[in-house]
Protein backbone atom coordinates (compact mmCIF):
# COMPACT_ATOMS: atom_id res chain seq x y z
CA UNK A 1 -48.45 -80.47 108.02
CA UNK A 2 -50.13 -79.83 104.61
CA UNK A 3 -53.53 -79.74 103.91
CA UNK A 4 -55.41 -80.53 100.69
CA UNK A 5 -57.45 -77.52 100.84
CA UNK A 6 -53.99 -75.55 101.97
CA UNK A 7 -52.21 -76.88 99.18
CA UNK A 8 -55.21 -76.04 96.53
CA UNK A 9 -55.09 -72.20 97.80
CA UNK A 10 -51.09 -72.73 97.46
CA UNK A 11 -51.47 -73.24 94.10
CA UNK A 12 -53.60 -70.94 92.88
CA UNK A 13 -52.23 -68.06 94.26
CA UNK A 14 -49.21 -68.76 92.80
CA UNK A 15 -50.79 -70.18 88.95
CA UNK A 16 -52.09 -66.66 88.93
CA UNK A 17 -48.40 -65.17 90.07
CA UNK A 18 -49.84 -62.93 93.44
CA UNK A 19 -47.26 -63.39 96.41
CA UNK A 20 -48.71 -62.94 99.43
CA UNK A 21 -47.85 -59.19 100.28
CA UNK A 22 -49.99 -58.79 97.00
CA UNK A 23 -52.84 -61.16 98.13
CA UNK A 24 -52.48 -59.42 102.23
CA UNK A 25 -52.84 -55.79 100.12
CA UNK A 26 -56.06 -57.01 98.33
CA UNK A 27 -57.56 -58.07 101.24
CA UNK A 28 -57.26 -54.85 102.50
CA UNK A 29 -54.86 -55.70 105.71
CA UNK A 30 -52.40 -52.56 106.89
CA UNK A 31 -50.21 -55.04 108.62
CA UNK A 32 -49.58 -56.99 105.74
CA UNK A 33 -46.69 -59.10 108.03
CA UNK A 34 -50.41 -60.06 109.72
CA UNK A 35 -51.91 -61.17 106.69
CA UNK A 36 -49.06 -62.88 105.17
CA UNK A 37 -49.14 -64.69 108.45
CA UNK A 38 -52.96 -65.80 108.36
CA UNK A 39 -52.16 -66.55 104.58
CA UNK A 40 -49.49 -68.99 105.55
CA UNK A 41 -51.20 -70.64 108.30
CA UNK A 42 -54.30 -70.96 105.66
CA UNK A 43 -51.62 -72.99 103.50
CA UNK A 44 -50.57 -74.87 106.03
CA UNK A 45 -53.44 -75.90 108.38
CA UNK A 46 -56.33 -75.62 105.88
CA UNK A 47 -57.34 -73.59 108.70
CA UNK A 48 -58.39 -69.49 109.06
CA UNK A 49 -61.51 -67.49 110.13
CA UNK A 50 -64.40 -67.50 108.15
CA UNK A 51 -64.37 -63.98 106.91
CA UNK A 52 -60.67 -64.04 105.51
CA UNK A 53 -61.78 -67.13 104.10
CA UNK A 54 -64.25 -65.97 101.84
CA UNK A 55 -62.11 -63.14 101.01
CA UNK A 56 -59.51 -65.77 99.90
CA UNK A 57 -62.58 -67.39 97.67
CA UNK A 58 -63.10 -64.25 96.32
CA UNK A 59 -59.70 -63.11 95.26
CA UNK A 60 -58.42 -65.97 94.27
CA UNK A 61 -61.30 -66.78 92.61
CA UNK A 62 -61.49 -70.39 93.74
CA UNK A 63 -63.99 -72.94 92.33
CA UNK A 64 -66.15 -74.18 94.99
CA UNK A 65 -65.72 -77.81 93.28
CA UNK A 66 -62.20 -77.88 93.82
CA UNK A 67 -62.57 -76.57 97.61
CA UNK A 68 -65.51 -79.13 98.14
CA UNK A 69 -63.15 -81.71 96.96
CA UNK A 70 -60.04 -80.66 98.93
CA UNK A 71 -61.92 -80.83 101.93
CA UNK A 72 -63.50 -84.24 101.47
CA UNK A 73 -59.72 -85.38 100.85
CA UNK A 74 -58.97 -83.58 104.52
CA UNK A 75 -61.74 -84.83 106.57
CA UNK A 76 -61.08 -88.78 104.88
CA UNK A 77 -57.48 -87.82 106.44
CA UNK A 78 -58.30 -86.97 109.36
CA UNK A 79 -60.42 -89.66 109.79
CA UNK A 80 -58.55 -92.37 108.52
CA UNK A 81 -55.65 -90.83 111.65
CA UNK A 82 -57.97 -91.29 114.25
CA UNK A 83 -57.66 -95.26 114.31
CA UNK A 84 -54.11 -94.75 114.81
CA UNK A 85 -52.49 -95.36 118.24
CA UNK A 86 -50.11 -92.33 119.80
């Protein structure tokens, strides 16, 4: 599933052409499979720890309007699934 805050990451990265080998290497990660990984789950689950997160901010250079957005669109989502029966 595909997050609003995933998908805005998504898209940046890739408006300012860095794949994610390139972002992994600027983050400074020697396992760049590992970071590639994280990356990917970011983009997926809107979800990663805090201090790859704000590296992510940083190199992407992501405007905190945007993110503050996305993630008002997420929690309304998640909200709006709790009401739903299993």
């Amino acid at each position: 599933m595909s997050t609003n805050i995933g998908q805005y990451v998504y898209q940046q990265r890739k408006a300012l052409g860095i794949t994610p080998e390139q972002l992994a290497r600027d983050m400074g990660y020697r396992n760049i499979n590992k970071g590639i990984r994280r990356l990917q789950q970011l983009e997926t689950t809107g979800h990663c720890a805090e201090p790859l997160w704000r590296s992510i901010r940083e190199k992407l250079s992501l405007d905190p309007t945007e993110i503050r957005t996305a993630k008002g669109r997420d929690a309304e989502a998640h909200e709006a699934r709790r009401d739903v029966p299993i």
